[in-house]
C-alpha atoms as a PDB file:
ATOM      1  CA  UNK A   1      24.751 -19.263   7.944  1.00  0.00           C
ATOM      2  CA  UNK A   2      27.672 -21.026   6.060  1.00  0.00           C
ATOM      3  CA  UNK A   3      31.239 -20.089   6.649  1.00  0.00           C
ATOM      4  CA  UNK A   4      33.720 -19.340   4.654  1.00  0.00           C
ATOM      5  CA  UNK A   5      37.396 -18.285   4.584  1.00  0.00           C
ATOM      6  CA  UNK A   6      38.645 -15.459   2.676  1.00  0.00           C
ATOM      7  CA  UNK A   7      42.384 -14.568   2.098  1.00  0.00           C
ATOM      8  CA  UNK A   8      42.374 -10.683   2.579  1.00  0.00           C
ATOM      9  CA  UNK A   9      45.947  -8.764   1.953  1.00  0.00           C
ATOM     10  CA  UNK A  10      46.955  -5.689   3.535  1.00  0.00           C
ATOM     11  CA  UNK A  11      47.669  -3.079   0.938  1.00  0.00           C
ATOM     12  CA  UNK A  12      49.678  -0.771   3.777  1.00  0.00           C
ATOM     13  CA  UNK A  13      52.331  -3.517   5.086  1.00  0.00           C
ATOM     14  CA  UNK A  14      51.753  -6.502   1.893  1.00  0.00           C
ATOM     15  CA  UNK A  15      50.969  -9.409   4.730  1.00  0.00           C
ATOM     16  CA  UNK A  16      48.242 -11.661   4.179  1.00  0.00           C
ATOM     17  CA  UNK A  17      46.375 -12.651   6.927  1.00  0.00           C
ATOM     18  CA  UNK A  18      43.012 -15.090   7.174  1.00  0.00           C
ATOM     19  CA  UNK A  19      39.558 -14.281   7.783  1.00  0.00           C
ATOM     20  CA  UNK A  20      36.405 -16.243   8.673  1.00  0.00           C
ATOM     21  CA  UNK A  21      33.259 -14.801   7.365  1.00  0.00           C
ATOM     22  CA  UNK A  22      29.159 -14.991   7.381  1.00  0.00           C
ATOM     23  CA  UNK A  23      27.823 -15.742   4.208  1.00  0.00           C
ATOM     24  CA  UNK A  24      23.740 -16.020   4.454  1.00  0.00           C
ATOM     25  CA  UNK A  25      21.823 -18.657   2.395  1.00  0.00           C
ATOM     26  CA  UNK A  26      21.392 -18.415  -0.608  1.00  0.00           C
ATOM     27  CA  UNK A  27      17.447 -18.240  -1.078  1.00  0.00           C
ATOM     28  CA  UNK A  28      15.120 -20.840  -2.327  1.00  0.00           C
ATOM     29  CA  UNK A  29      15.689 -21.910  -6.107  1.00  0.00           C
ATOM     30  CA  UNK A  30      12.316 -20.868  -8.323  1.00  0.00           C
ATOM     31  CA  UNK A  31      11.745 -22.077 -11.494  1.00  0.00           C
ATOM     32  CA  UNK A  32       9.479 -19.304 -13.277  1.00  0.00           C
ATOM     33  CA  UNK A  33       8.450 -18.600 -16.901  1.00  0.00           C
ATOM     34  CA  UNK A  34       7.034 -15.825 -18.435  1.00  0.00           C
ATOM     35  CA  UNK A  35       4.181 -15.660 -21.005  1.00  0.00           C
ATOM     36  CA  UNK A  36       1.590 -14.019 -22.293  1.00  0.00           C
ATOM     37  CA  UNK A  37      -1.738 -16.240 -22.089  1.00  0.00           C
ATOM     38  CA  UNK A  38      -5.197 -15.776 -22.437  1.00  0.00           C
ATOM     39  CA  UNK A  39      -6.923 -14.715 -19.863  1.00  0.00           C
ATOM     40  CA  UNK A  40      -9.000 -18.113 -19.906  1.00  0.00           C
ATOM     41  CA  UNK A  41      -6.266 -19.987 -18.907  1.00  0.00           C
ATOM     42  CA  UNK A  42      -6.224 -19.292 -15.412  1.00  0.00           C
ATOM     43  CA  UNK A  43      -7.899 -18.191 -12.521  1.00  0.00           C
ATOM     44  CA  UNK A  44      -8.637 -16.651  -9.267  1.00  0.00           C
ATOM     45  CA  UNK A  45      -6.886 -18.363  -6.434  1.00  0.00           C
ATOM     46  CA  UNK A  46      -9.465 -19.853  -4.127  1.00  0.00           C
ATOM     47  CA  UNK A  47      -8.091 -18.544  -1.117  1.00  0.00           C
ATOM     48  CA  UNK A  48      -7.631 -15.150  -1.830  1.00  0.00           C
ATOM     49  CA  UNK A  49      -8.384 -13.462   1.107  1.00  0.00           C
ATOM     50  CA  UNK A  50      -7.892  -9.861  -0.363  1.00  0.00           C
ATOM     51  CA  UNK A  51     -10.298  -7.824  -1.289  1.00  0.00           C
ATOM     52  CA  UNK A  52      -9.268  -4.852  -3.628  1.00  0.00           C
ATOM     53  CA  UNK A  53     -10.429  -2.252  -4.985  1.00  0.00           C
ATOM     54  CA  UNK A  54     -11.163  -2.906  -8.899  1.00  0.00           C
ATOM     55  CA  UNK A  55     -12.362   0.609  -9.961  1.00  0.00           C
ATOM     56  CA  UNK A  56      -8.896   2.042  -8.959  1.00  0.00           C
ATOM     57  CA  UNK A  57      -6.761  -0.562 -10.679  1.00  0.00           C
ATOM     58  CA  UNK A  58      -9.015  -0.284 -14.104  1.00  0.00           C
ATOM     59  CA  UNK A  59      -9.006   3.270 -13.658  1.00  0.00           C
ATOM     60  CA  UNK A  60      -4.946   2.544 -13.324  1.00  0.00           C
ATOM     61  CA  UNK A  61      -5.094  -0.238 -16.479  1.00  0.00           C
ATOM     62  CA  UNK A  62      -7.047   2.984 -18.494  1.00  0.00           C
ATOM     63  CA  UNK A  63      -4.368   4.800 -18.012  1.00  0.00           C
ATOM     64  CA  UNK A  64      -1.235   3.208 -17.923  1.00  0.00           C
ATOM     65  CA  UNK A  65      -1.545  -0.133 -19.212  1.00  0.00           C
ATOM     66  CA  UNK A  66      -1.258  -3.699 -17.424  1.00  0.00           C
ATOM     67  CA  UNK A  67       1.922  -3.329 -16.416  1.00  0.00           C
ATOM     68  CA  UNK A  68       4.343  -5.971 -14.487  1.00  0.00           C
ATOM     69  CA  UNK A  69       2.748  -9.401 -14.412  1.00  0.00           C
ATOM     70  CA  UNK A  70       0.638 -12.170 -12.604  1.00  0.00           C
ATOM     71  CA  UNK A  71       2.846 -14.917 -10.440  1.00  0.00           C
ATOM     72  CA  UNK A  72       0.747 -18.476 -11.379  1.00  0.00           C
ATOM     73  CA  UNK A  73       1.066 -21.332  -9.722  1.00  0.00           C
ATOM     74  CA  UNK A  74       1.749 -23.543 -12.680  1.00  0.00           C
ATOM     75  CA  UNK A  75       0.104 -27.039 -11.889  1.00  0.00           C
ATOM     76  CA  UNK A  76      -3.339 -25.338 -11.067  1.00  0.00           C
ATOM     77  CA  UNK A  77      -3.291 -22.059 -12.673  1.00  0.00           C
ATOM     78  CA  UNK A  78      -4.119 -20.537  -9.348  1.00  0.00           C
ATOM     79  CA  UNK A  79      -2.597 -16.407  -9.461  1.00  0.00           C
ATOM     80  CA  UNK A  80      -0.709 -15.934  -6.920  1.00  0.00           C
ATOM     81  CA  UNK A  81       0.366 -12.737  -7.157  1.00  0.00           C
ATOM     82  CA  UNK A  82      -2.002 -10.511  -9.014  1.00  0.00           C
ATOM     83  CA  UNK A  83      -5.556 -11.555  -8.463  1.00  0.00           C
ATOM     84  CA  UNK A  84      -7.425  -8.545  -8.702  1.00  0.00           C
ATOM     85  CA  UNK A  85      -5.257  -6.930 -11.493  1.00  0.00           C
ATOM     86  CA  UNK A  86      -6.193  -9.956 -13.441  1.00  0.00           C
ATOM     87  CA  UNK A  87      -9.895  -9.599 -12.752  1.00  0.00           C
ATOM     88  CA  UNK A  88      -9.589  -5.881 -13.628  1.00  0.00           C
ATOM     89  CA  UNK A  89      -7.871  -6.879 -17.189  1.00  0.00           C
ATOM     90  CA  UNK A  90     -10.732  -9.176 -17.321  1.00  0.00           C
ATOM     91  CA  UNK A  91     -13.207  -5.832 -17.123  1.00  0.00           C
ATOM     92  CA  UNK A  92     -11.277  -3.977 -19.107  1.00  0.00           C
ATOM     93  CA  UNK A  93     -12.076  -5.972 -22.080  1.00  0.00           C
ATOM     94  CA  UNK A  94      -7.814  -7.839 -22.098  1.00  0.00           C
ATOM     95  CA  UNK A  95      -7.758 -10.871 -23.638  1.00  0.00           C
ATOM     96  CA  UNK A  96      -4.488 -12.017 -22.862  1.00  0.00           C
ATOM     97  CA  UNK A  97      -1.960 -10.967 -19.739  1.00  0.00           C
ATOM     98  CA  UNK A  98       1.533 -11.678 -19.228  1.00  0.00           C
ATOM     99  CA  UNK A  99       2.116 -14.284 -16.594  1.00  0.00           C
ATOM    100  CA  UNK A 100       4.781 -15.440 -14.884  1.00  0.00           C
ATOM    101  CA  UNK A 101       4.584 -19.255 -14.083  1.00  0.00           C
ATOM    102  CA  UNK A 102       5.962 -20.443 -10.897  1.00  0.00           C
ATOM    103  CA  UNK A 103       6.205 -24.510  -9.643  1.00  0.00           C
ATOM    104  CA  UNK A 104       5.072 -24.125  -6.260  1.00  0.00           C
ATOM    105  CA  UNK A 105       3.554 -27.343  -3.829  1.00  0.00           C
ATOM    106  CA  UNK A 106      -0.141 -25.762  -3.008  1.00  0.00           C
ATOM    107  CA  UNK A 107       1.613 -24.868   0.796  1.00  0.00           C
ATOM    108  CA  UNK A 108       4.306 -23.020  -0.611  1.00  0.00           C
ATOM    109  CA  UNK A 109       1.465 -21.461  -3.181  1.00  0.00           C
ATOM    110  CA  UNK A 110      -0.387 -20.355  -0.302  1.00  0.00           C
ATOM    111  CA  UNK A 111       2.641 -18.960   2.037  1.00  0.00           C
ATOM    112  CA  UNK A 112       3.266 -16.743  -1.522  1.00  0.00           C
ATOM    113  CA  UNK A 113      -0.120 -15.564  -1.667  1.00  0.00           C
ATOM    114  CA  UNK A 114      -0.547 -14.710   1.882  1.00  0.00           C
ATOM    115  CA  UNK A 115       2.751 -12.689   1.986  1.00  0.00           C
ATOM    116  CA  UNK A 116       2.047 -10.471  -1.194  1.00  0.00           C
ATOM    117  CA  UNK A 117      -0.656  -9.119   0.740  1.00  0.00           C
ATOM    118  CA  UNK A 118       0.639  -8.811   3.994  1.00  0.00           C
ATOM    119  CA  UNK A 119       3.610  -7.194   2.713  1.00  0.00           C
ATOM    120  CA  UNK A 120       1.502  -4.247   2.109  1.00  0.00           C
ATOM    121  CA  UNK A 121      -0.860  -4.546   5.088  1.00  0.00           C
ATOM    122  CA  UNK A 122       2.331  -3.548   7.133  1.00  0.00           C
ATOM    123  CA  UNK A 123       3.916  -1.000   4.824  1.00  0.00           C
ATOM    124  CA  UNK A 124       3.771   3.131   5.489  1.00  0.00           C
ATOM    125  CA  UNK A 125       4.444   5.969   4.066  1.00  0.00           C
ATOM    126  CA  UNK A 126       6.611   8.847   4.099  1.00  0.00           C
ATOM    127  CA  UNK A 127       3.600  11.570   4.023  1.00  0.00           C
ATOM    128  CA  UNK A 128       5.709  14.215   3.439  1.00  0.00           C
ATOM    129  CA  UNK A 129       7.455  12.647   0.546  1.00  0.00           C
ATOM    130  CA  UNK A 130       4.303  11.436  -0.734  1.00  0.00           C
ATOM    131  CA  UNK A 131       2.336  15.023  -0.844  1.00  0.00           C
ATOM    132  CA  UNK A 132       5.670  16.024  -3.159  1.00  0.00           C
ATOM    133  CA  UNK A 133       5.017  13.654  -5.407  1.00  0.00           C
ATOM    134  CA  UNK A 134       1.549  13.864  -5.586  1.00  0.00           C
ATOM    135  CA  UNK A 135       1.388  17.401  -6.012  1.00  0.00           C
ATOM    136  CA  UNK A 136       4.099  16.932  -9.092  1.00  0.00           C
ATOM    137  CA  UNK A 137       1.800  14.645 -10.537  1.00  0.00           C
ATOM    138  CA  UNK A 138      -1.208  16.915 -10.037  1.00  0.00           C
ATOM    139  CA  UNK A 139       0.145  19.684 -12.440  1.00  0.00           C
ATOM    140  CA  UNK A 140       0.276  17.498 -15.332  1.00  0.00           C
ATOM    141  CA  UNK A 141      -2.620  17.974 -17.839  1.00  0.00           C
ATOM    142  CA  UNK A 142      -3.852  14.135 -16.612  1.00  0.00           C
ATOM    143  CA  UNK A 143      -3.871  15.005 -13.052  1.00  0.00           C
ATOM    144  CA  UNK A 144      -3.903  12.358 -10.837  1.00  0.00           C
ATOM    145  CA  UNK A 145      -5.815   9.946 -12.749  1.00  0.00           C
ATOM    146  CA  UNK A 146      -4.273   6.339 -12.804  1.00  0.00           C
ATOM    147  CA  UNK A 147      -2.751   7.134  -9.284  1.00  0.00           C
ATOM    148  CA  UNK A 148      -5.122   6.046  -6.870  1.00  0.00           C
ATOM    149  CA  UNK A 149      -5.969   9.328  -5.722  1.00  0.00           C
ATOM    150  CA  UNK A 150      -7.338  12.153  -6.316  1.00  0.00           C
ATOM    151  CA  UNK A 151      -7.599  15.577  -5.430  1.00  0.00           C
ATOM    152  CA  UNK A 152      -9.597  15.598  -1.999  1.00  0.00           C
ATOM    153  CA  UNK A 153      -7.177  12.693  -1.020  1.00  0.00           C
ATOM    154  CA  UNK A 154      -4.132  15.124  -1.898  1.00  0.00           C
ATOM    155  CA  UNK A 155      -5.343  18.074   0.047  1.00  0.00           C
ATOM    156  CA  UNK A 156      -6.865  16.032   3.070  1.00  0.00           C
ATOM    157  CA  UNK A 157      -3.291  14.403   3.025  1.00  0.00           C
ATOM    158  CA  UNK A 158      -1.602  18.278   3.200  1.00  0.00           C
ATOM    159  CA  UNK A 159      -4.448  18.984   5.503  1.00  0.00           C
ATOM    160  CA  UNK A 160      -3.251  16.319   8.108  1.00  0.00           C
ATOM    161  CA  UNK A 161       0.539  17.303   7.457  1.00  0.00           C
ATOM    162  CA  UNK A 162      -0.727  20.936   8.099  1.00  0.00           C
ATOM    163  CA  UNK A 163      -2.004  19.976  11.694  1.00  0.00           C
ATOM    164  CA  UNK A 164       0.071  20.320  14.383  1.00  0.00           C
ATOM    165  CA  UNK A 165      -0.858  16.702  16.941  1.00  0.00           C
ATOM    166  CA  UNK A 166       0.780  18.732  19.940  1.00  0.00           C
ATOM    167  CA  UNK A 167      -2.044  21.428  19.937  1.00  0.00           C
ATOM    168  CA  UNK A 168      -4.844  18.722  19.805  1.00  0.00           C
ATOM    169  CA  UNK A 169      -5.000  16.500  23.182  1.00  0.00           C
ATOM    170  CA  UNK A 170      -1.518  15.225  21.970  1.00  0.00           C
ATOM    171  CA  UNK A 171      -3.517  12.984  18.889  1.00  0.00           C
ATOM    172  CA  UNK A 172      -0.281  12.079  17.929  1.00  0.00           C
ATOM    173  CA  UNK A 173      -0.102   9.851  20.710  1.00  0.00           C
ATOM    174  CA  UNK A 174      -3.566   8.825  20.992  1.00  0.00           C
ATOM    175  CA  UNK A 175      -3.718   7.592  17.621  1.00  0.00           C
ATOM    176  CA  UNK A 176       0.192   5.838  17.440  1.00  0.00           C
ATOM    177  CA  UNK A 177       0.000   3.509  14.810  1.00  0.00           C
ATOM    178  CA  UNK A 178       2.353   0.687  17.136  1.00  0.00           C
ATOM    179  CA  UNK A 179      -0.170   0.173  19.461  1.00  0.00           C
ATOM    180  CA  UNK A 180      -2.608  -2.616  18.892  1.00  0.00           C
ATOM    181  CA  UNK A 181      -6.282  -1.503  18.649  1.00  0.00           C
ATOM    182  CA  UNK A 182      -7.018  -2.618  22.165  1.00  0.00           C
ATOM    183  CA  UNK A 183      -4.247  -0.206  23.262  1.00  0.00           C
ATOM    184  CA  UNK A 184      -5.359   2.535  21.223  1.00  0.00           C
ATOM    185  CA  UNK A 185      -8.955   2.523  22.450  1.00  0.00           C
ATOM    186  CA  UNK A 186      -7.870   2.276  26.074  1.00  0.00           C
ATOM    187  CA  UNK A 187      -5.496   5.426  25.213  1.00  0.00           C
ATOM    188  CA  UNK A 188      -8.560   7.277  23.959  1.00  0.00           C
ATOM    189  CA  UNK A 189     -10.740   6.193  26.936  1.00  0.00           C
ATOM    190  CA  UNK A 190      -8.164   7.454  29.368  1.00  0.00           C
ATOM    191  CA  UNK A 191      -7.894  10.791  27.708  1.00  0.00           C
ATOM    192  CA  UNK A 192     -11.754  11.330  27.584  1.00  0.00           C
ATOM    193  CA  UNK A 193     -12.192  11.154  23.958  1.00  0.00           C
ATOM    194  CA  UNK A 194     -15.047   9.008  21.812  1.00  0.00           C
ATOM    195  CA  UNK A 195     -15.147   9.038  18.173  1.00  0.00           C
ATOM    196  CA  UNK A 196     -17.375   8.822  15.094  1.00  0.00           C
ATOM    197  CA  UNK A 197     -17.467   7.211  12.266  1.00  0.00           C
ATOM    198  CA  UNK A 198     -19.550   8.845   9.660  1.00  0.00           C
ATOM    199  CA  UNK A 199     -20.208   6.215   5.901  1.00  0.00           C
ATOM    200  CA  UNK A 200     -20.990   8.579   3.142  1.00  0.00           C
ATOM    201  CA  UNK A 201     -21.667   7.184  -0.483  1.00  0.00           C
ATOM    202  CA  UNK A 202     -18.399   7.150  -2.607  1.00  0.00           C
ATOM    203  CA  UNK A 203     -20.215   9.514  -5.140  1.00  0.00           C
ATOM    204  CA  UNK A 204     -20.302  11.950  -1.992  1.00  0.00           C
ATOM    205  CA  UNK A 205     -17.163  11.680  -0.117  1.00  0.00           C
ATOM    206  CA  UNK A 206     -15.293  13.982  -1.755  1.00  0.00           C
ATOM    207  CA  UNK A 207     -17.880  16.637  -1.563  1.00  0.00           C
ATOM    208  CA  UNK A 208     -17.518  16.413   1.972  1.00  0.00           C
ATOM    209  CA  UNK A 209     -13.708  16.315   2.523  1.00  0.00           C
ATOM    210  CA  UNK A 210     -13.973  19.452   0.309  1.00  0.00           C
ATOM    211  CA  UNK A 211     -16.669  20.967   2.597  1.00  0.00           C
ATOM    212  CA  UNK A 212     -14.811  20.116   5.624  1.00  0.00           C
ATOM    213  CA  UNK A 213     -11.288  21.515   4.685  1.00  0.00           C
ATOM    214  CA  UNK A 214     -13.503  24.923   3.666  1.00  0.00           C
ATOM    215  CA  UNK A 215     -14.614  24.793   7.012  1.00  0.00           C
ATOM    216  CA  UNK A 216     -11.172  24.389   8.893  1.00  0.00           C
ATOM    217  CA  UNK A 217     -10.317  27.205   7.236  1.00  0.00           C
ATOM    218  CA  UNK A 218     -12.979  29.604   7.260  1.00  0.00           C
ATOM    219  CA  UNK A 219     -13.061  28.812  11.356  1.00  0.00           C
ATOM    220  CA  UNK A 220      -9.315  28.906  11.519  1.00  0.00           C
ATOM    221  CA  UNK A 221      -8.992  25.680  13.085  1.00  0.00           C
ATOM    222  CA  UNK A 222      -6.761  22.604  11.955  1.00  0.00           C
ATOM    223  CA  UNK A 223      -9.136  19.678  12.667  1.00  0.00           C
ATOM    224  CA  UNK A 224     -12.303  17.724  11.309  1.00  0.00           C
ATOM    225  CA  UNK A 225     -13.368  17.446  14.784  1.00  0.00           C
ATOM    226  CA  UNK A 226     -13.133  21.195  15.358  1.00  0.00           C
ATOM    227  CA  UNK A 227     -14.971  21.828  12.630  1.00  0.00           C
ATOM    228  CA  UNK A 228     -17.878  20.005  12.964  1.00  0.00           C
ATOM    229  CA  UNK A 229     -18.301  21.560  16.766  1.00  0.00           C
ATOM    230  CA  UNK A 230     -18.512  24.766  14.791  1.00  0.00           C
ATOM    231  CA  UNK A 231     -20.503  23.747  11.887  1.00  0.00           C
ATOM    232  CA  UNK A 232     -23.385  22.204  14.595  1.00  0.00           C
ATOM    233  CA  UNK A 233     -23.081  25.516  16.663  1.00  0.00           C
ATOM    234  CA  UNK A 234     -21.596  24.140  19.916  1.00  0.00           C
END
């Protein structure tokens, strides 16, 4: 932190006293440009260690255009930012995208790349907020489509904001997102519980979240795992 003195005056009595304050450093200079290049011009960054999902983000490009740009590492052509949205564009039949070009060493390239991602790996969501705006995107004649989701995702999302964690072995607990995996199987060990997970076929997954939310509420219970125990008669 640097330091500074400021000269404040006291509107009330009209003395001037002195004041030392904080002032945080100012962040790292970036040179960046922005153009629109073919999409020939650069690439994939090596590295990437992201894997994303390409149907959603062409289903997004479909729908609402490649929007915002892709961060390149100008002495290699490397993306930084924007790998998969580039390789989407690249589907989609684009042959230019806008990029914005950044002089970065290759360390400094990397620490970029890494951070984009991780950036979301530790984001969350306000559920509540989200089901609003999902459900006032919903009514539109479009639906959901270029969202990300779609309408199994909405109501399992209401579904789980329906459920009440207190009247099920305190799940709320059990399944706390600050505690590392280790501690959140132990939890689940020490309460007696096992799960399962279950791969279905994208092409079938939302037939079943449909089936299962019919069941929760044709056996008046709030949970997957409640359901099921009826459905197989136990």
């Amino acid at each position: 932190m640097s330091k500074m003195k400021e000269w404040l005056s006291a509107n009330d009595t009209g003395q001037t006293v002195s004041a030392t304050v904080d002032l945080p450093e100012l962040p790292p200079e970036l040179t960046q440009d922005y153009e629109l290049v073919p999409v020939d011009r650069i690439s994939t960054h090596p590295d990437n260690a992201r894997k994303g999902s390409l149907d959603v983000i062409r289903e997004s490009i479909r729908t609402n255009g490649f929007y915002g740009a892709c961060v390149v590492q100008r002495s290699t052509g490397h993306i930084l930012v924007g790998n998969h949205r580039y390789l989407a564009a690249v589907a989609e039949g684009l042959a230019e995208v806008p990029v914005v070009w950044v002089d970065k060493s290759d360390l400094d390239a990397r620490r970029l790349l890494l951070v984009d991602n991780r950036s979301t790996d530790v984001s969350a969501y306000d559920e509540d907020l989200l089901s609003i705006l999902l459900t006032a995107v919903s009514e539109d004649d479009a639906g959901l489509a270029g969202t990300g989701y779609d309408d199994a995702d909405l109501q399992a999302l209401i579904a789980a904001l329906d459920t009440d964690p207190a009247t099920d072995l305190d799940y709320g607990i059990l399944l706390d997102d600050g505690k590392t995996p280790g501690e959140r199987l132990q939890s689940w060990q020490d309460a007696g519980i096992r799960s399962l997970i279950l791969p279905y076929p994208v092409s079938e997954y939302e037939g079943i979240v449909a089936a299962l939310a019919k069941a929760r509420t044709e056996h008046g219970v709030d949970t997957n795992a409640e359901a099921v125990k009826h459905l197989l008669g136990l």
